[in-house]
PDB file of N, CA and C in Angstrom:
ATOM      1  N   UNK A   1      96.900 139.211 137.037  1.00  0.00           N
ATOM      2  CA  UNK A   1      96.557 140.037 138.184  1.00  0.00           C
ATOM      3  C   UNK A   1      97.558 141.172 138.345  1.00  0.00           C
ATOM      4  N   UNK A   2      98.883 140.717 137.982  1.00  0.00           N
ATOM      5  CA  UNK A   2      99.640 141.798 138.181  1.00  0.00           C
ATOM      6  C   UNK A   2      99.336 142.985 137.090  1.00  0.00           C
ATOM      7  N   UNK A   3      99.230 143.279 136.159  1.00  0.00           N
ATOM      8  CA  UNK A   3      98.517 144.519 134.822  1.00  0.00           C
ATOM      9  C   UNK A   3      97.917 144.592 136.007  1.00  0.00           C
ATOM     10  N   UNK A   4      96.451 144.661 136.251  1.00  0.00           N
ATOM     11  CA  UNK A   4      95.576 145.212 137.035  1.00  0.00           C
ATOM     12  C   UNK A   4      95.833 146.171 138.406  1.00  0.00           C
ATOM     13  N   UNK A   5      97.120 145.576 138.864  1.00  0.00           N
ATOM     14  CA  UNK A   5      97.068 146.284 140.160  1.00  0.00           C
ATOM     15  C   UNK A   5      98.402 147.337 139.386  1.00  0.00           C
ATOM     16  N   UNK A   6      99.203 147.082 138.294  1.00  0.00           N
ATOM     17  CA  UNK A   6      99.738 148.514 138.146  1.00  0.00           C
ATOM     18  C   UNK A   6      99.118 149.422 137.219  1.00  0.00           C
ATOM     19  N   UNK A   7      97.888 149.234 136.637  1.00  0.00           N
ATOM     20  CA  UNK A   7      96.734 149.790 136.585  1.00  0.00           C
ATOM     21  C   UNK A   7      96.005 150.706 138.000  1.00  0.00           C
ATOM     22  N   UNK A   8      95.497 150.070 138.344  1.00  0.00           N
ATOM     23  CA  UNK A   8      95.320 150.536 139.785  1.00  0.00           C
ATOM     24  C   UNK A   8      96.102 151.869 140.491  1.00  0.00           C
ATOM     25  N   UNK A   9      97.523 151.142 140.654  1.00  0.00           N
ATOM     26  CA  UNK A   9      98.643 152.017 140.761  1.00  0.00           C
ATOM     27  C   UNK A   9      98.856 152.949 140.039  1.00  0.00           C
ATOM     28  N   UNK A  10      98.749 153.234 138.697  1.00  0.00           N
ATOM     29  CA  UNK A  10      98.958 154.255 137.921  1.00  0.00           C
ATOM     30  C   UNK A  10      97.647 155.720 137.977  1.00  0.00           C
ATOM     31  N   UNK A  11      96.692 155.114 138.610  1.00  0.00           N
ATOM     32  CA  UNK A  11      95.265 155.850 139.108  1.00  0.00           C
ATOM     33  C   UNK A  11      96.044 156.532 140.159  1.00  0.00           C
ATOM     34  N   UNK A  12      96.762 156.103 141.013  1.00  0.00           N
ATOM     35  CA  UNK A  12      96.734 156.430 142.528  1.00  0.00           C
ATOM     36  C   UNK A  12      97.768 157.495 141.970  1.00  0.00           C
ATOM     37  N   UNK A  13      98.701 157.011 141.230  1.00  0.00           N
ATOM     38  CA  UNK A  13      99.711 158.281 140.492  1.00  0.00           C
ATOM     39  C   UNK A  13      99.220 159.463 139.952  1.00  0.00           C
ATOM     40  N   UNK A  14      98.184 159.062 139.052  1.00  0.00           N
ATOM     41  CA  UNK A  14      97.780 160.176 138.422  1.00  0.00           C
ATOM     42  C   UNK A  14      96.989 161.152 139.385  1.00  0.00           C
ATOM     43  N   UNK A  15      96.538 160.597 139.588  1.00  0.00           N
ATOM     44  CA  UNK A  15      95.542 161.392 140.843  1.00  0.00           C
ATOM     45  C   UNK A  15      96.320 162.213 141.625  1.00  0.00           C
ATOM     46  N   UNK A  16      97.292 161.611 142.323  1.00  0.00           N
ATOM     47  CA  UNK A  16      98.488 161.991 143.006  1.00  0.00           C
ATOM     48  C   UNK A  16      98.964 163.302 142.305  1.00  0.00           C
ATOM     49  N   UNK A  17      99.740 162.928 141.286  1.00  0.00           N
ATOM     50  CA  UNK A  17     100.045 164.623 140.525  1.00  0.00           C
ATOM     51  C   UNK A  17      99.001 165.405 140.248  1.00  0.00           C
ATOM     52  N   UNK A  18      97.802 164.927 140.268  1.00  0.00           N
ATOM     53  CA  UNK A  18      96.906 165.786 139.672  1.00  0.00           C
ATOM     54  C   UNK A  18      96.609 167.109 140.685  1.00  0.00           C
ATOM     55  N   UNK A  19      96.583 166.128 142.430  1.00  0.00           N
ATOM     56  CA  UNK A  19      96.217 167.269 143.427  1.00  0.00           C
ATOM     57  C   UNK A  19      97.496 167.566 143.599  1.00  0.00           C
ATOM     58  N   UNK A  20      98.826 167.255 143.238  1.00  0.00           N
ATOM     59  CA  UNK A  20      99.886 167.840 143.916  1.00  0.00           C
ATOM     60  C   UNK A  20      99.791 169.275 143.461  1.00  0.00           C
ATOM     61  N   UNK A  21      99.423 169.678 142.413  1.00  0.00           N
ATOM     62  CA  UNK A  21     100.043 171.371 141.604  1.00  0.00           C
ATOM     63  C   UNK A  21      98.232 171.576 141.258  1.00  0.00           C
ATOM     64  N   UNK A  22      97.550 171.809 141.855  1.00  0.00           N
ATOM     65  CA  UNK A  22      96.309 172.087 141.831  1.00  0.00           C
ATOM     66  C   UNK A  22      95.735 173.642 140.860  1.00  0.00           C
ATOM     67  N   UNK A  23      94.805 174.334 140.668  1.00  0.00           N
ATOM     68  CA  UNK A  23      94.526 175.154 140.231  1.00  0.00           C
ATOM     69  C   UNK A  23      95.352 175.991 138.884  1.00  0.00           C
ATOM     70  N   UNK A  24      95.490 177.106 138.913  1.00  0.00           N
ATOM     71  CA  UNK A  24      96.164 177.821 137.873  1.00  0.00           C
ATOM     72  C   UNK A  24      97.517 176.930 137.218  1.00  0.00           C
ATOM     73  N   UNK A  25      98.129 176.566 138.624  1.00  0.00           N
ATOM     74  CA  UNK A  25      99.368 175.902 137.986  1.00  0.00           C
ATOM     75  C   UNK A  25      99.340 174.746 136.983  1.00  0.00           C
ATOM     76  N   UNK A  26      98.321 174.101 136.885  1.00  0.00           N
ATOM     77  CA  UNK A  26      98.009 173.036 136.404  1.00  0.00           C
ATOM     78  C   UNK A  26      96.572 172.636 135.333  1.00  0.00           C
ATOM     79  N   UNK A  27      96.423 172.718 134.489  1.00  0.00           N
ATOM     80  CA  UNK A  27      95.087 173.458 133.756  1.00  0.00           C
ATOM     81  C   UNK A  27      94.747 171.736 132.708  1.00  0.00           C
ATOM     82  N   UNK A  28      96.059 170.405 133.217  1.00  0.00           N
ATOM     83  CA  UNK A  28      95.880 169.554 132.633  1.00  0.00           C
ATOM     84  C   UNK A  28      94.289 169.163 132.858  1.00  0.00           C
ATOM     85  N   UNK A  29      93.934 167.936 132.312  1.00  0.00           N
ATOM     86  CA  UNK A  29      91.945 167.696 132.758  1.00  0.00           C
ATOM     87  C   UNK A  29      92.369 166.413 133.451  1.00  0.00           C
ATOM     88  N   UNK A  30      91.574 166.530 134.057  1.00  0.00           N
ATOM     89  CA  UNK A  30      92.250 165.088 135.449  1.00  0.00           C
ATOM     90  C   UNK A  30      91.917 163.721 134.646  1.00  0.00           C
ATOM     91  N   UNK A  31      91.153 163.329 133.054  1.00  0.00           N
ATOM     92  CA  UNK A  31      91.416 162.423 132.473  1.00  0.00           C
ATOM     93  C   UNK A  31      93.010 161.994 132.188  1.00  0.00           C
ATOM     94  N   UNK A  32      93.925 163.204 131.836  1.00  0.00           N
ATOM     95  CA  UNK A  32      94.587 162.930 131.074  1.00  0.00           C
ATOM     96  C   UNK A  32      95.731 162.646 131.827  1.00  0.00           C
ATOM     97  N   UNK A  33      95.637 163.431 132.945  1.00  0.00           N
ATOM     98  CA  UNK A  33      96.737 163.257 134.268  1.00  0.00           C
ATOM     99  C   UNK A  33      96.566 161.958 134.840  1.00  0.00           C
ATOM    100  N   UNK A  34      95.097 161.015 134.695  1.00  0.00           N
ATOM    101  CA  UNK A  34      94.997 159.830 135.329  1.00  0.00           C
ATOM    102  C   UNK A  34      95.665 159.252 134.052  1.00  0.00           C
ATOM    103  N   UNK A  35      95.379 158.985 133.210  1.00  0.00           N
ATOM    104  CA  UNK A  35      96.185 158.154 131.602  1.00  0.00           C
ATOM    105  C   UNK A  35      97.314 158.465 131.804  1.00  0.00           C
ATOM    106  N   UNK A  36      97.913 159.566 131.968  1.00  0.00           N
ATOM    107  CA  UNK A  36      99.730 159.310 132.374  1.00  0.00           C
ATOM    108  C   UNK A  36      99.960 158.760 133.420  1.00  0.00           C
ATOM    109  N   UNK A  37      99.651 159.229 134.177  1.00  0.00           N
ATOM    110  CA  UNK A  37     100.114 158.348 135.239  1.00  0.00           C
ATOM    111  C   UNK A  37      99.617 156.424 135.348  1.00  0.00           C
ATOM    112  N   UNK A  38      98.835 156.174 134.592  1.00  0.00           N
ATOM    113  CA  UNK A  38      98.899 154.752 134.472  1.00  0.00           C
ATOM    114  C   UNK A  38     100.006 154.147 133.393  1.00  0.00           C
ATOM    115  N   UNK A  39      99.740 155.413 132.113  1.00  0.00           N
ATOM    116  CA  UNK A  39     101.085 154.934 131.504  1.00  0.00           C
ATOM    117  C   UNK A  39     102.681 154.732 131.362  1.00  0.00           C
ATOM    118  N   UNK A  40     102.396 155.874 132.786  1.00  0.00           N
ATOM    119  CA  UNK A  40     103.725 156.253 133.084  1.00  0.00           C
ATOM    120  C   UNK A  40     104.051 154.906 134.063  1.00  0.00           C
ATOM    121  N   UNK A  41     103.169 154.519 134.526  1.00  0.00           N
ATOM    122  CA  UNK A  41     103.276 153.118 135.852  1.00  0.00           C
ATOM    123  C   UNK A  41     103.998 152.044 134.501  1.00  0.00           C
ATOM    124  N   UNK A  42     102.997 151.787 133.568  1.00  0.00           N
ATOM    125  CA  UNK A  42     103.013 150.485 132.551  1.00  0.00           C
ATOM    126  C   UNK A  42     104.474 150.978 132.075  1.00  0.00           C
ATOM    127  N   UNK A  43     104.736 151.792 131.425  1.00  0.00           N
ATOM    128  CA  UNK A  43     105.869 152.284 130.859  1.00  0.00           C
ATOM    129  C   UNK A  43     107.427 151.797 131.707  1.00  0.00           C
ATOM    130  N   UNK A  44     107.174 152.464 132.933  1.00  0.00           N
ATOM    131  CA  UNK A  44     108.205 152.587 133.620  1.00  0.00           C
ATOM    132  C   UNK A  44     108.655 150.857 134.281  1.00  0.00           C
ATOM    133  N   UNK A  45     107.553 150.378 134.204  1.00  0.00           N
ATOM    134  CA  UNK A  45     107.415 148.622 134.859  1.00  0.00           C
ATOM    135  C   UNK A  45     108.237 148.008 134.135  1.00  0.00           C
ATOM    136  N   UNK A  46     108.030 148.334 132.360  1.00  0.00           N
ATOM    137  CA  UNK A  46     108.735 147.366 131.527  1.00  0.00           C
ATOM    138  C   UNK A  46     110.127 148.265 131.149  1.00  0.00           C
ATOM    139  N   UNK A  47     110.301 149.370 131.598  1.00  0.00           N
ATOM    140  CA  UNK A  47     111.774 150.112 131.479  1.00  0.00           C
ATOM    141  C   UNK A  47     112.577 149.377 132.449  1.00  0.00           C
ATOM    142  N   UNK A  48     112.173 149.722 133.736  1.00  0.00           N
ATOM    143  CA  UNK A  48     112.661 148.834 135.146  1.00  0.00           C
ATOM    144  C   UNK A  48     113.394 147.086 134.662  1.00  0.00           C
ATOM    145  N   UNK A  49     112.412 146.716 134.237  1.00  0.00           N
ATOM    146  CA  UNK A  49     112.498 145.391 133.629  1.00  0.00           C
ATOM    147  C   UNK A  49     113.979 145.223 132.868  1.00  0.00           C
ATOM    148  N   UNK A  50     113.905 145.991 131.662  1.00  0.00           N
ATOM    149  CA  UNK A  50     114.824 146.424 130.711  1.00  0.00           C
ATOM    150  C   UNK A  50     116.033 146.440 130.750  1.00  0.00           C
ATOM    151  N   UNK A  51     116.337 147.533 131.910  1.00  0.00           N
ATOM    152  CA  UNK A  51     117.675 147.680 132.617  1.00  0.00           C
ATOM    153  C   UNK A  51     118.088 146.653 133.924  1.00  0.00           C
ATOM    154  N   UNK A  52     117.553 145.509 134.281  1.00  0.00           N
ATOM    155  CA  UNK A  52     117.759 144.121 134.753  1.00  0.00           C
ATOM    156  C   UNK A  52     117.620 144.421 136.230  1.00  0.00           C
ATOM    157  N   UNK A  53     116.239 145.638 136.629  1.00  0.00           N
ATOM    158  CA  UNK A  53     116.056 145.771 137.723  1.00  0.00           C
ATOM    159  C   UNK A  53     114.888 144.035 137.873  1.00  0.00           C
ATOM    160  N   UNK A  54     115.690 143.590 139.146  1.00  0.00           N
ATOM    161  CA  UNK A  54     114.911 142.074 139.595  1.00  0.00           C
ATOM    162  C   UNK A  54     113.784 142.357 140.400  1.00  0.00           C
ATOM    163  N   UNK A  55     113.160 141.126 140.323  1.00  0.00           N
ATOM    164  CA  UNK A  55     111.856 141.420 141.565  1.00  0.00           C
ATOM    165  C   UNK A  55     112.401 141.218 142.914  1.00  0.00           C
ATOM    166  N   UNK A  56     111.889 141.304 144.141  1.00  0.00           N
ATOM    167  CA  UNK A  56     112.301 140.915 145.114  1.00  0.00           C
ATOM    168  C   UNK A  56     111.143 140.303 145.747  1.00  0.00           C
ATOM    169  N   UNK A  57     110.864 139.943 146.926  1.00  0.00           N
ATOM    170  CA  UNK A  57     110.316 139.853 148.099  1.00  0.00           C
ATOM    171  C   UNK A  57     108.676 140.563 148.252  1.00  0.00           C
ATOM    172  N   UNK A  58     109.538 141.968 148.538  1.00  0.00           N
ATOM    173  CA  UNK A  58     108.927 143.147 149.059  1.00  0.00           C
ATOM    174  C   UNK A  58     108.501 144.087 148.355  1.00  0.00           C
ATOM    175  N   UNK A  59     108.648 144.969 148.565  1.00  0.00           N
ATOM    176  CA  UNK A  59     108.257 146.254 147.609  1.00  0.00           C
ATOM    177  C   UNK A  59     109.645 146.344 146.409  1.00  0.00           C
ATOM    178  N   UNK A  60     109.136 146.540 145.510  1.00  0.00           N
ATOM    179  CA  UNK A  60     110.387 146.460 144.422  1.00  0.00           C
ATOM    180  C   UNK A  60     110.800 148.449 144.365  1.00  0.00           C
ATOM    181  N   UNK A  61     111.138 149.034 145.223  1.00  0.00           N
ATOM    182  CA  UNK A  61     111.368 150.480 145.332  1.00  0.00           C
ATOM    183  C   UNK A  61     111.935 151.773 144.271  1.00  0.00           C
ATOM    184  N   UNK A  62     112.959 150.258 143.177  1.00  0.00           N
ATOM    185  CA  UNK A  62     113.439 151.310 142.552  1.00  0.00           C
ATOM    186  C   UNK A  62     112.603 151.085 141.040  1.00  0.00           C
ATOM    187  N   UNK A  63     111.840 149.694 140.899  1.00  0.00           N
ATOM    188  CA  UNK A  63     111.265 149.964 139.726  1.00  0.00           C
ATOM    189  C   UNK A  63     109.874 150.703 139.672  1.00  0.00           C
ATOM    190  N   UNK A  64     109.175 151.093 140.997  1.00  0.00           N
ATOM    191  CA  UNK A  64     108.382 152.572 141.578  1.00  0.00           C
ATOM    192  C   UNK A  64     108.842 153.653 141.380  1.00  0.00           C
ATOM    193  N   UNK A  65     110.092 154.241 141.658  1.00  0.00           N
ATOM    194  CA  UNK A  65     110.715 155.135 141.281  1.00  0.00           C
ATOM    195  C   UNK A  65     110.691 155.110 139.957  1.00  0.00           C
ATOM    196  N   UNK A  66     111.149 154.300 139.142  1.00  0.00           N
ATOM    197  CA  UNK A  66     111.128 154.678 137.824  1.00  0.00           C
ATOM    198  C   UNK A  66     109.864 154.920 137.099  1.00  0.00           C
ATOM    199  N   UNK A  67     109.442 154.442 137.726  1.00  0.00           N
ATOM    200  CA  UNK A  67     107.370 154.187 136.951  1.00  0.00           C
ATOM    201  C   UNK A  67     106.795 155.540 137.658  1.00  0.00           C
ATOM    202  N   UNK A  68     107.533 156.800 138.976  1.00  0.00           N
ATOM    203  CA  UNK A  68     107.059 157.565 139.200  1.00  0.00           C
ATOM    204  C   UNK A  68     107.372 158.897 138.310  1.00  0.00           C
ATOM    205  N   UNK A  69     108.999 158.446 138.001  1.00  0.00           N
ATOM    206  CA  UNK A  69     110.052 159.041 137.289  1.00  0.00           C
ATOM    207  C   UNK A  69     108.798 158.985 135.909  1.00  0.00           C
ATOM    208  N   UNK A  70     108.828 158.485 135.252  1.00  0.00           N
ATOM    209  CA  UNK A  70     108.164 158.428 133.805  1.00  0.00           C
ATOM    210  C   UNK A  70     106.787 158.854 133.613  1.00  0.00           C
ATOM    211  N   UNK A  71     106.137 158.371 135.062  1.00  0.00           N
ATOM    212  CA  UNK A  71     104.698 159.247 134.860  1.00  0.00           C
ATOM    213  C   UNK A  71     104.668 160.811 134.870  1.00  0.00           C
ATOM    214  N   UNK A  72     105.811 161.061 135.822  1.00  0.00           N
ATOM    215  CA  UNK A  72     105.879 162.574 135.566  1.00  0.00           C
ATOM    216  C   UNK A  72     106.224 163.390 134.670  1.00  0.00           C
ATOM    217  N   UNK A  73     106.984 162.410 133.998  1.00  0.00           N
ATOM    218  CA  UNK A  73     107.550 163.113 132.823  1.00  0.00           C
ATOM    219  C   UNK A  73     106.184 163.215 131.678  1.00  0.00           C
ATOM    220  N   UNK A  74     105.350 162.090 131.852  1.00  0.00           N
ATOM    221  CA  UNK A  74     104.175 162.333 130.463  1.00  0.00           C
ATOM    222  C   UNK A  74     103.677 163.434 131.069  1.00  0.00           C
ATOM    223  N   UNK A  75     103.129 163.217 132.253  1.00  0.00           N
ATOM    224  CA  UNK A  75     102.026 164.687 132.737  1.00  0.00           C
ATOM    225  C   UNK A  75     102.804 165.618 132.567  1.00  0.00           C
ATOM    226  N   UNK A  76     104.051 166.090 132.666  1.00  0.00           N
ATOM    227  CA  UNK A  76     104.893 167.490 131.982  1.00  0.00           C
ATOM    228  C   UNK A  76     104.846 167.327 130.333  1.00  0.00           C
ATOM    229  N   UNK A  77     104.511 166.693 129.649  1.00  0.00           N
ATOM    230  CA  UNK A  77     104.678 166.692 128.574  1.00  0.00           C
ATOM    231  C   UNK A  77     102.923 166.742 127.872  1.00  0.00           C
ATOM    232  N   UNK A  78     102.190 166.015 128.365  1.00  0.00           N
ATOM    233  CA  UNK A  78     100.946 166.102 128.170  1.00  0.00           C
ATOM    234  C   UNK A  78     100.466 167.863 128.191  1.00  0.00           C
ATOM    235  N   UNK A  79     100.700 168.567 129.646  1.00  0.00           N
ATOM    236  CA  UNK A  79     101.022 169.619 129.783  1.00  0.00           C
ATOM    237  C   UNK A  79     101.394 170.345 128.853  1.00  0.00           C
ATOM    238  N   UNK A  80     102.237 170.225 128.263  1.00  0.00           N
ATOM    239  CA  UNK A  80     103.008 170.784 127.096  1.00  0.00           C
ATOM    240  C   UNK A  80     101.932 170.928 125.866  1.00  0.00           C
ATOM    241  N   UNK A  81     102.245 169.651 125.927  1.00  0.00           N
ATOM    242  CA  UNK A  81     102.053 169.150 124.573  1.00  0.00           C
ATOM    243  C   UNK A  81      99.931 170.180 123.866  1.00  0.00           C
ATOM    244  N   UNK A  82      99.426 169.876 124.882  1.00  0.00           N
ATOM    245  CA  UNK A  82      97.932 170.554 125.286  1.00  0.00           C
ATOM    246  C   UNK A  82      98.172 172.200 124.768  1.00  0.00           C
ATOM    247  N   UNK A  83      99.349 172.672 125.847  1.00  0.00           N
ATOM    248  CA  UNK A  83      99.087 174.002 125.961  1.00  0.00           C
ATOM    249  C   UNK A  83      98.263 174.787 127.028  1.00  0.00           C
ATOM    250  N   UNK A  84      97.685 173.962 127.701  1.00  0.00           N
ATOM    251  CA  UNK A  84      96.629 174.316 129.045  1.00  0.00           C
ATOM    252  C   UNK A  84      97.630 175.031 129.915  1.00  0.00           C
ATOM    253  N   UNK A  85      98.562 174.861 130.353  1.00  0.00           N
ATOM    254  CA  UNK A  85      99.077 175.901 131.662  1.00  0.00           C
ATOM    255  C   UNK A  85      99.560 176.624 131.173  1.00  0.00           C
ATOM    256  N   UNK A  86      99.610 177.485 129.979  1.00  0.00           N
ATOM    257  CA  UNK A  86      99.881 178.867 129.903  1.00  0.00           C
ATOM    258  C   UNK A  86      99.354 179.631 130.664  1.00  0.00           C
ATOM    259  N   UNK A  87     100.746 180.507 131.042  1.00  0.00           N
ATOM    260  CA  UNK A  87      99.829 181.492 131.913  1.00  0.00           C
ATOM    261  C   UNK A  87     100.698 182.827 131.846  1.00  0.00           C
ATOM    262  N   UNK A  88      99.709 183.978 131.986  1.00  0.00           N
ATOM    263  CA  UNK A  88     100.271 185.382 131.651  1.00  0.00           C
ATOM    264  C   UNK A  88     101.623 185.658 131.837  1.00  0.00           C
ATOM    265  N   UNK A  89     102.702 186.347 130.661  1.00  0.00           N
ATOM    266  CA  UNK A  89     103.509 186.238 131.025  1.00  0.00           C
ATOM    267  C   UNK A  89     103.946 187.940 131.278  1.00  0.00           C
ATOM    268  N   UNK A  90     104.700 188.277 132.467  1.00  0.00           N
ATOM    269  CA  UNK A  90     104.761 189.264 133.225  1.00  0.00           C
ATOM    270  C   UNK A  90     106.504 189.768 132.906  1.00  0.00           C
ATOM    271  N   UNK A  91     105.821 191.321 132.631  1.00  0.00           N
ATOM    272  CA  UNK A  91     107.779 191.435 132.081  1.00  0.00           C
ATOM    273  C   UNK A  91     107.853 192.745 132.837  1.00  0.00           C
TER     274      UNK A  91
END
């Protein structure tokens, strides 16, 4: 059950960056911004893990941070990597 809901979670991420930088700024396709950001969730879960962040209780805050930390980094790199947000460059 737990995969599933940081599945879940990684939707709510991607989505999340997707409307944060909307239009021109952002030319990623909202498939690919949802796939990072789930991978960036899965990724960052078992990094968290890695470096002997524990579970707790409650909300585990900093291994979120890291899983937000890493999704952003694919969608800047996906970004990249595509070539979609080029945009005119003005001299």
């Amino acid at each position: 059950m737990e995969i599933i809901g940081l599945i879940v979670a990684g939707l709510i991420i991607g989505l999340l960056g997707k409307f944060a930088a909307p239009g021109a700024r952002d030319n990623t396709p909202l498939w690919l911004t949802v796939l990072c950001g789930i991978g960036g969730v899965l990724i960052g879960y078992y990094v968290a893990g890695a470096l002997g962040v524990a579970s707790t209780d409650g909300v585990d805050w900093i291994r979120w941070i890291i899983s937000i930390i890493v999704a952003a980094v694919l969608v800047v790199a996906a970004s990249t990597l595509t070539g979609r947000n080029r945009g005119a460059v003005r001299r």
